[in-house]
C-alpha atoms as a PDB file:
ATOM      1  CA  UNK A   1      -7.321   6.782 -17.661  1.00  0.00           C
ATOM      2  CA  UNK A   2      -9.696   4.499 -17.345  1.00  0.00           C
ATOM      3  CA  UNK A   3     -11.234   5.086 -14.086  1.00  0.00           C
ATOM      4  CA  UNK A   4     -12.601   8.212 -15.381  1.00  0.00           C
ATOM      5  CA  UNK A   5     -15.160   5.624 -16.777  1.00  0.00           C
ATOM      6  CA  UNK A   6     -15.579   2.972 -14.205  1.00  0.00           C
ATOM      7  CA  UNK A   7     -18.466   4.827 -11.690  1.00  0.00           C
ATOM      8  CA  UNK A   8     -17.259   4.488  -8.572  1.00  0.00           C
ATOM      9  CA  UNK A   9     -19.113   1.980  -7.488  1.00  0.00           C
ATOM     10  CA  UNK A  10     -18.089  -0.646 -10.108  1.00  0.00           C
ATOM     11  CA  UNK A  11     -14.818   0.475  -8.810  1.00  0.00           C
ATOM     12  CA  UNK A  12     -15.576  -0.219  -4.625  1.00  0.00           C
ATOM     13  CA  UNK A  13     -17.193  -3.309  -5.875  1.00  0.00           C
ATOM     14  CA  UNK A  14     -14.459  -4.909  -7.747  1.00  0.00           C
ATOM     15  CA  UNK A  15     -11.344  -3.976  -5.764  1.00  0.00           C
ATOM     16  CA  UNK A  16     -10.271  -7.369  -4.176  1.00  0.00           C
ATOM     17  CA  UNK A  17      -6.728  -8.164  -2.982  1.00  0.00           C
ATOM     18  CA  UNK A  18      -4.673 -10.033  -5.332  1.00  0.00           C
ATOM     19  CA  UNK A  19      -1.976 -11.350  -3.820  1.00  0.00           C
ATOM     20  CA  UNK A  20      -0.242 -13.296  -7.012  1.00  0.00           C
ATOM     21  CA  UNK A  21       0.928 -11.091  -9.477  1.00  0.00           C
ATOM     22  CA  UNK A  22       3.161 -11.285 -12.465  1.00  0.00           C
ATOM     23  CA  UNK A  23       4.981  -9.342 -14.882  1.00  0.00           C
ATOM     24  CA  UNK A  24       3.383  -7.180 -17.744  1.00  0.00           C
ATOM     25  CA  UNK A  25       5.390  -4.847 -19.676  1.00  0.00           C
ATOM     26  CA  UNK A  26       2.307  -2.486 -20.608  1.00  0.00           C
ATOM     27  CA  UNK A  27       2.424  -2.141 -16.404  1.00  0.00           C
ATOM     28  CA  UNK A  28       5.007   1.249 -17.324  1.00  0.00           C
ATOM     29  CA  UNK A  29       6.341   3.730 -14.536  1.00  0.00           C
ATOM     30  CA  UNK A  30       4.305   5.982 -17.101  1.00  0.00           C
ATOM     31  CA  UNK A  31       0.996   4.556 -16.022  1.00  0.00           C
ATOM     32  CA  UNK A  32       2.022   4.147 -12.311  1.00  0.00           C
ATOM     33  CA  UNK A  33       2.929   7.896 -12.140  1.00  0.00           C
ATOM     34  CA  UNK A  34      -0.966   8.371 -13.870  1.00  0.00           C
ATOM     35  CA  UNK A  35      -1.977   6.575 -10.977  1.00  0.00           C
ATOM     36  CA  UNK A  36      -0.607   7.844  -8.098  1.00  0.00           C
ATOM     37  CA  UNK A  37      -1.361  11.428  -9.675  1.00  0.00           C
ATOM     38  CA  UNK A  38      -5.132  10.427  -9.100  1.00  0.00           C
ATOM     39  CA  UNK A  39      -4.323   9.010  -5.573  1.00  0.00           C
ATOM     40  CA  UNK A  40      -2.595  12.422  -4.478  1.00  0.00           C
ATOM     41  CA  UNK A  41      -6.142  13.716  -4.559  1.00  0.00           C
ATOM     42  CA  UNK A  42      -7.066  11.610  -1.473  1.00  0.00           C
ATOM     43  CA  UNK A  43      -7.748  14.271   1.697  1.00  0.00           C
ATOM     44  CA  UNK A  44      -5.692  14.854   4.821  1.00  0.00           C
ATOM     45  CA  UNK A  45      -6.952  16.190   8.171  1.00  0.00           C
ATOM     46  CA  UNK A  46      -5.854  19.637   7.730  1.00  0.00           C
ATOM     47  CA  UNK A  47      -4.805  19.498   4.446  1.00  0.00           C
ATOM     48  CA  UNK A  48      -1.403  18.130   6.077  1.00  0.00           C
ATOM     49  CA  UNK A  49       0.007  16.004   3.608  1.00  0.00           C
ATOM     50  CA  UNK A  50       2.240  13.623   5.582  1.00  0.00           C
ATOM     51  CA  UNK A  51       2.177  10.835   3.203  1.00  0.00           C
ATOM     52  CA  UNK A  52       5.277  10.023   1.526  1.00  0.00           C
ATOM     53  CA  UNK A  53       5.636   7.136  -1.064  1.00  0.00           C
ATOM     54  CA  UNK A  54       8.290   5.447  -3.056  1.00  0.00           C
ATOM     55  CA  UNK A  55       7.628   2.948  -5.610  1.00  0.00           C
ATOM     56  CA  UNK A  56      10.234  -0.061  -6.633  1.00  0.00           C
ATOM     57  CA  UNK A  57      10.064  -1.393 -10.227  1.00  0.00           C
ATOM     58  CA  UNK A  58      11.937  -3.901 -11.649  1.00  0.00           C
ATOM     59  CA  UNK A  59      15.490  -5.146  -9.987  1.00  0.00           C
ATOM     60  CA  UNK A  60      14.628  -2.733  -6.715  1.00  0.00           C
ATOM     61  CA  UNK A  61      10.855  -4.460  -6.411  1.00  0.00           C
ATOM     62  CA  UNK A  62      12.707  -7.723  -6.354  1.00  0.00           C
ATOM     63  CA  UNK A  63      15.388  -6.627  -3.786  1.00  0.00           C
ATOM     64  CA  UNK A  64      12.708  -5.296  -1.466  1.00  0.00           C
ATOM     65  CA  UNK A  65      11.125  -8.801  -1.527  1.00  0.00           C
ATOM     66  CA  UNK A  66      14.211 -10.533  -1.267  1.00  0.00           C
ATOM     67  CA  UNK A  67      15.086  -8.393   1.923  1.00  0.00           C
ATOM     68  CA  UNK A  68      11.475  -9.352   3.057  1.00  0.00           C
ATOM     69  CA  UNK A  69      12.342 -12.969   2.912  1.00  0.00           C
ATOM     70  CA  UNK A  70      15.366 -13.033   4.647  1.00  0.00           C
ATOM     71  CA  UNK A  71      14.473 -11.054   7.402  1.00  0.00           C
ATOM     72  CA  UNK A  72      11.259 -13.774   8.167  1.00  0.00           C
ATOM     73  CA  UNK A  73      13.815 -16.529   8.064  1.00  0.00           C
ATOM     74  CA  UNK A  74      14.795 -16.249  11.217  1.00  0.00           C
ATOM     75  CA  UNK A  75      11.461 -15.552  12.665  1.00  0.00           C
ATOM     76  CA  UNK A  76       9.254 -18.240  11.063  1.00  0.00           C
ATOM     77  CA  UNK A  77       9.156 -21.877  12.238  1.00  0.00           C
ATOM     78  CA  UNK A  78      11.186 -23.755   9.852  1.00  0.00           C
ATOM     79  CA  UNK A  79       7.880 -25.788   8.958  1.00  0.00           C
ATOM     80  CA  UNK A  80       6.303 -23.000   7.729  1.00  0.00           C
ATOM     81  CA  UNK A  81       8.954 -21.530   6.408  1.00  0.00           C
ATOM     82  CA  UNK A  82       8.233 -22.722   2.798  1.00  0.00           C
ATOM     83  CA  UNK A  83       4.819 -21.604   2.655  1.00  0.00           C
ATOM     84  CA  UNK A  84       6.040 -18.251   3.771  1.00  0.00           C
ATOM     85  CA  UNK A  85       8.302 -18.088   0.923  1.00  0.00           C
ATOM     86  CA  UNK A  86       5.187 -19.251  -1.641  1.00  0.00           C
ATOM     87  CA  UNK A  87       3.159 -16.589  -0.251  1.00  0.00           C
ATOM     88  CA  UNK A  88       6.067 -14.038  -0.757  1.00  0.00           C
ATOM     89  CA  UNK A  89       6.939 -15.232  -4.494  1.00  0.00           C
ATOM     90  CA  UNK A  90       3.658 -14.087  -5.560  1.00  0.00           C
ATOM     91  CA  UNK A  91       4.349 -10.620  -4.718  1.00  0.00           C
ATOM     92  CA  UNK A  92       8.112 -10.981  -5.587  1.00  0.00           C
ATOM     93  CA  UNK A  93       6.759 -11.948  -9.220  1.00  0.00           C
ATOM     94  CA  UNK A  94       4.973  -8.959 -10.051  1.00  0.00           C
ATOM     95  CA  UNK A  95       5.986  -5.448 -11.890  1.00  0.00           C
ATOM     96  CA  UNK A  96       6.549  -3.097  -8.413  1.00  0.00           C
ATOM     97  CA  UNK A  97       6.190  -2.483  -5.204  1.00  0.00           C
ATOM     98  CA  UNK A  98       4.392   0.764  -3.979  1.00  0.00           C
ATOM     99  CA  UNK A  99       5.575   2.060  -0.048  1.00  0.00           C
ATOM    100  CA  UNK A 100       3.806   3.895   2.154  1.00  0.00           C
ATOM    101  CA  UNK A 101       5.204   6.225   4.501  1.00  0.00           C
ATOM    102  CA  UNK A 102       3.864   8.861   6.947  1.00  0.00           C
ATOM    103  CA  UNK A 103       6.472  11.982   7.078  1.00  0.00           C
ATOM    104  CA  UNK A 104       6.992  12.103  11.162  1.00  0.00           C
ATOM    105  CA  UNK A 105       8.439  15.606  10.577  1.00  0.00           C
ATOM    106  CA  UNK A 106       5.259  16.921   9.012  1.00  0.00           C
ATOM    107  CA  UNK A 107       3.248  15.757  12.056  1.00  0.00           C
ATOM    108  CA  UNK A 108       5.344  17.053  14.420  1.00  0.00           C
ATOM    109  CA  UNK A 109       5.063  20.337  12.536  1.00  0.00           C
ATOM    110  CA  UNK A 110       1.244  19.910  12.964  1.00  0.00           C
ATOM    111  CA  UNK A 111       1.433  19.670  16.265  1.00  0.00           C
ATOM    112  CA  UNK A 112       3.429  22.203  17.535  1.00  0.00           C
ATOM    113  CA  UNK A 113       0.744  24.691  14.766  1.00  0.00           C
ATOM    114  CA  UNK A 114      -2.306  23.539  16.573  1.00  0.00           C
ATOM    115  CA  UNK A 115      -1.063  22.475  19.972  1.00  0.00           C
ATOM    116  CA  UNK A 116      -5.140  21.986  20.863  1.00  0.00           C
ATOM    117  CA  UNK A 117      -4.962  18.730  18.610  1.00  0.00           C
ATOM    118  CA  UNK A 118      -1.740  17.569  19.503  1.00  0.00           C
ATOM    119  CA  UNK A 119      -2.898  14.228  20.642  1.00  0.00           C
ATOM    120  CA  UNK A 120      -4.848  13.757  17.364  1.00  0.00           C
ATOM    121  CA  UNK A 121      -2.268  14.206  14.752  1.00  0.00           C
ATOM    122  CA  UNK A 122      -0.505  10.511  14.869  1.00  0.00           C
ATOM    123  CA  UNK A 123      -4.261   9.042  14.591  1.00  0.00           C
ATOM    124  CA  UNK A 124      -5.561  11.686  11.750  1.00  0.00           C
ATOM    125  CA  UNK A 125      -2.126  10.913   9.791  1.00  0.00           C
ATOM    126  CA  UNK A 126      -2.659   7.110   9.367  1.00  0.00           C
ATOM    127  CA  UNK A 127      -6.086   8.004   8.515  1.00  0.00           C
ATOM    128  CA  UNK A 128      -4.612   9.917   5.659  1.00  0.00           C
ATOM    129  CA  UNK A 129      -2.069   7.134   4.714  1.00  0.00           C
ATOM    130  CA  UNK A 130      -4.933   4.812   4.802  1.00  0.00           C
ATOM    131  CA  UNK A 131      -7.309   7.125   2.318  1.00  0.00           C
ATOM    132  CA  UNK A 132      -3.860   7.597   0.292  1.00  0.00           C
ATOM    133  CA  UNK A 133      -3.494   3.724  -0.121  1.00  0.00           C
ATOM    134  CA  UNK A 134      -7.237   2.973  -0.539  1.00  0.00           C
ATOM    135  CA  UNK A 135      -6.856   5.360  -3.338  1.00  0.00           C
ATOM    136  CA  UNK A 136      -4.290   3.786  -4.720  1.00  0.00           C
ATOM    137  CA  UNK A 137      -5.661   0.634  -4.660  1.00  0.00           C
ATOM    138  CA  UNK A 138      -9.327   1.707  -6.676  1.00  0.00           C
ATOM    139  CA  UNK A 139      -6.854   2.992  -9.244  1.00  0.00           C
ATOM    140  CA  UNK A 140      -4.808   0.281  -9.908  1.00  0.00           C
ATOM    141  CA  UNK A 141      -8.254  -1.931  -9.696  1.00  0.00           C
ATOM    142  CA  UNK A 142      -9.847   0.420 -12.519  1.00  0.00           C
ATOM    143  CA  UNK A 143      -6.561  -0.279 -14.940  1.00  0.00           C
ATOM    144  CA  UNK A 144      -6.723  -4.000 -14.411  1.00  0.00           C
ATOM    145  CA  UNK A 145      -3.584  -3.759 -12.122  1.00  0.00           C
ATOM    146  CA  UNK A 146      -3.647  -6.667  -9.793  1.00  0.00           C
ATOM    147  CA  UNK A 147      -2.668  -5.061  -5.979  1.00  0.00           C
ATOM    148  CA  UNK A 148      -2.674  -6.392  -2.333  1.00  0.00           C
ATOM    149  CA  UNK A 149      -1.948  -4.057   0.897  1.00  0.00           C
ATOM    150  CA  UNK A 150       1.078  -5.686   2.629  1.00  0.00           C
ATOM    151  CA  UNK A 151       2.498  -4.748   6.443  1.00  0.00           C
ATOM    152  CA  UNK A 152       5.784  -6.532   6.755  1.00  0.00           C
ATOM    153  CA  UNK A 153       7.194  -3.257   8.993  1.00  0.00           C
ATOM    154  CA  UNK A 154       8.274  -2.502  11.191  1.00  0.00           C
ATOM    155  CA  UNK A 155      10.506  -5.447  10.841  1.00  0.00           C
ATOM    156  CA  UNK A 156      12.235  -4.240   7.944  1.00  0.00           C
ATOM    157  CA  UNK A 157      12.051  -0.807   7.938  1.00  0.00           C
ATOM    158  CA  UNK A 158      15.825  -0.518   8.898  1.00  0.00           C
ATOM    159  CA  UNK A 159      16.662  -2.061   6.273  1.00  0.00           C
ATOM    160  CA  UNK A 160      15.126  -0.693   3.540  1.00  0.00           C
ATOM    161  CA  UNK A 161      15.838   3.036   4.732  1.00  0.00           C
ATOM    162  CA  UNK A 162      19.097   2.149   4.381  1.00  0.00           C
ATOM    163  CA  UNK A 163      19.046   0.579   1.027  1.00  0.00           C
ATOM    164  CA  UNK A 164      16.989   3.040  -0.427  1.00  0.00           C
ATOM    165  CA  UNK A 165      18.606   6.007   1.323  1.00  0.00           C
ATOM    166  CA  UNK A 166      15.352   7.003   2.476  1.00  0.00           C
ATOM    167  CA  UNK A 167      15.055   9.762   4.966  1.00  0.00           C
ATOM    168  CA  UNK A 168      14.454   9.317   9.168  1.00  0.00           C
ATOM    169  CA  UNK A 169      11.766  11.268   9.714  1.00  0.00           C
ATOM    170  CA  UNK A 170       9.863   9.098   6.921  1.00  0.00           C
ATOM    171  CA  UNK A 171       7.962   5.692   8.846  1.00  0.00           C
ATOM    172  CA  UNK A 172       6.832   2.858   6.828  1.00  0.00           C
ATOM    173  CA  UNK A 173       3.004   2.127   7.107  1.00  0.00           C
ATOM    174  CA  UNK A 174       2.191  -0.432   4.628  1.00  0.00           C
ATOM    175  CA  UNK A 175       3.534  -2.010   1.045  1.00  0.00           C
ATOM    176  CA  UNK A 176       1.839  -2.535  -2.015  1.00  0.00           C
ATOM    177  CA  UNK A 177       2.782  -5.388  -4.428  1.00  0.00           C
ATOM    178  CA  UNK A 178       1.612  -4.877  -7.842  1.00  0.00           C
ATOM    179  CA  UNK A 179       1.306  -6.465 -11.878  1.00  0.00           C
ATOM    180  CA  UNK A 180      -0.655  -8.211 -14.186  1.00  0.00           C
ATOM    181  CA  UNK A 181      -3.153 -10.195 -11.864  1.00  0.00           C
ATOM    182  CA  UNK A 182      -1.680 -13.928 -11.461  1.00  0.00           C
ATOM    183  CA  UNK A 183      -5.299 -15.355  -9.263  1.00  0.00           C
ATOM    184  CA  UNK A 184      -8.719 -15.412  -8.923  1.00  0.00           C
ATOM    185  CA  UNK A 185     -10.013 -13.522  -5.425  1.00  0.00           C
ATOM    186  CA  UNK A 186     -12.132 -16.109  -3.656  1.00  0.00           C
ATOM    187  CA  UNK A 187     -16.044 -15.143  -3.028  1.00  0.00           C
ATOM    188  CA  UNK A 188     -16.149 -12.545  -0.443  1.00  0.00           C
ATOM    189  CA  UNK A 189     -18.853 -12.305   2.287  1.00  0.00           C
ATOM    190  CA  UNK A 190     -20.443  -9.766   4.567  1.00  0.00           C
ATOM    191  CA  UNK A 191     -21.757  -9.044   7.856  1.00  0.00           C
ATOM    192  CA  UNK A 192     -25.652  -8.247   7.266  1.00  0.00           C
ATOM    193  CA  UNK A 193     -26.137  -4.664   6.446  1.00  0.00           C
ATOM    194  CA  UNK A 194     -28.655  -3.946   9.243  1.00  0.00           C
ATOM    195  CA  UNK A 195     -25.777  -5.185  11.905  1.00  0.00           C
ATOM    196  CA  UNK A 196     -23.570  -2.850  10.533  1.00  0.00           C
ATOM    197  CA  UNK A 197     -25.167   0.747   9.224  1.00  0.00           C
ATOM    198  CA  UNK A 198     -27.808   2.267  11.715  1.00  0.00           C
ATOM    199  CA  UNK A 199     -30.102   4.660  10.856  1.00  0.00           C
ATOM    200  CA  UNK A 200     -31.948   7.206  13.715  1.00  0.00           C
END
């Protein structure tokens, strides 16, 4: 892969969200697996390993979209309504979807293991899914795959467990459209170092 030769900081530097993406048949389930292998590696807080994630390629990407769409119909002024849907075709036009769930079970097994830290599980596990996803994302970035970090639960959630047969226990955290990049990221800017990063 690749990012075995990007340094890592070429890679932090040059992750941006893309949020218009388009089809690209070298974009395989092949190199997503490769991908996701390398994001797997991403720690847990107690080497828990709640994450759960399903990817959507192809017909099932498109669905998920689609199902994204509808649901904001109702919710979104009718004005805005078409801008909405712009936004969402640039997702809708790329190769997959990547989802991001946290395995409730697994926490709850935590919990009840080390009672002392009960409180802390729900907060360490979306640090995880956060690490998991961040992960993701400098991988993708280091193959040339264009990705954005989505959050269109919980209003959907029912709706794609059901589609997708996808168990109870799982809860949907974030979504991750992703192809052949379709946009230029604008300039980015920062908050001065020296307001941010303290040194004692």
């Amino acid at each position: 892969m690749s990012v075995t030769i990007t340094n890592l900081k070429e890679a932090i530097i040059n992750r941006r969200s893309i949020r218009k993406v388009k089809k690209n048949g070298n974009i395989t389930k092949e190199k997503i697996n490769e991908v996701l292998k390398t994001a797997l590696h991403a720690p847990t807080s107690f080497n828990m390993q709640s994450g759960r994630v399903i990817v959507l390629m192809d017909a099932d990407h498109e669905k998920f979209w689609d199902i994204v769409k509808e649901t904001l119909r109702s919710r979104v002024p009718e004005e805005n309504f078409a801008a909405t849907v712009e936004r969402l075709q640039g997702f809708h036009d790329g190769v997959g979807t990547v989802l991001f769930f946290e395995n409730q079970e697994t926490v709850k097994n935590m919990q009840k293991n080390a009672p002392l830290y009960k409180d802390q599980f729900p907060y360490w596990s979306h640090q995880g899914s956060a690490m998991l996803q961040y992960a993701a994302w400098l991988a993708f970035s280091a193959e040339g795959i264009g990705a954005s970090l989505q959050h269109y639960n919980p209003i959907v959630d029912e709706e794609v467990k059901q589609t997708w047969n996808i168990p109870s226990e799982w809860s949907l955290v974030a979504q991750m459209p992703f192809g052949e990049p379709n946009e230029q990221p604008g300039e980015r800017t920062f908050l001065p170092f020296e307001d941010v990063v303290k040194f004692y």
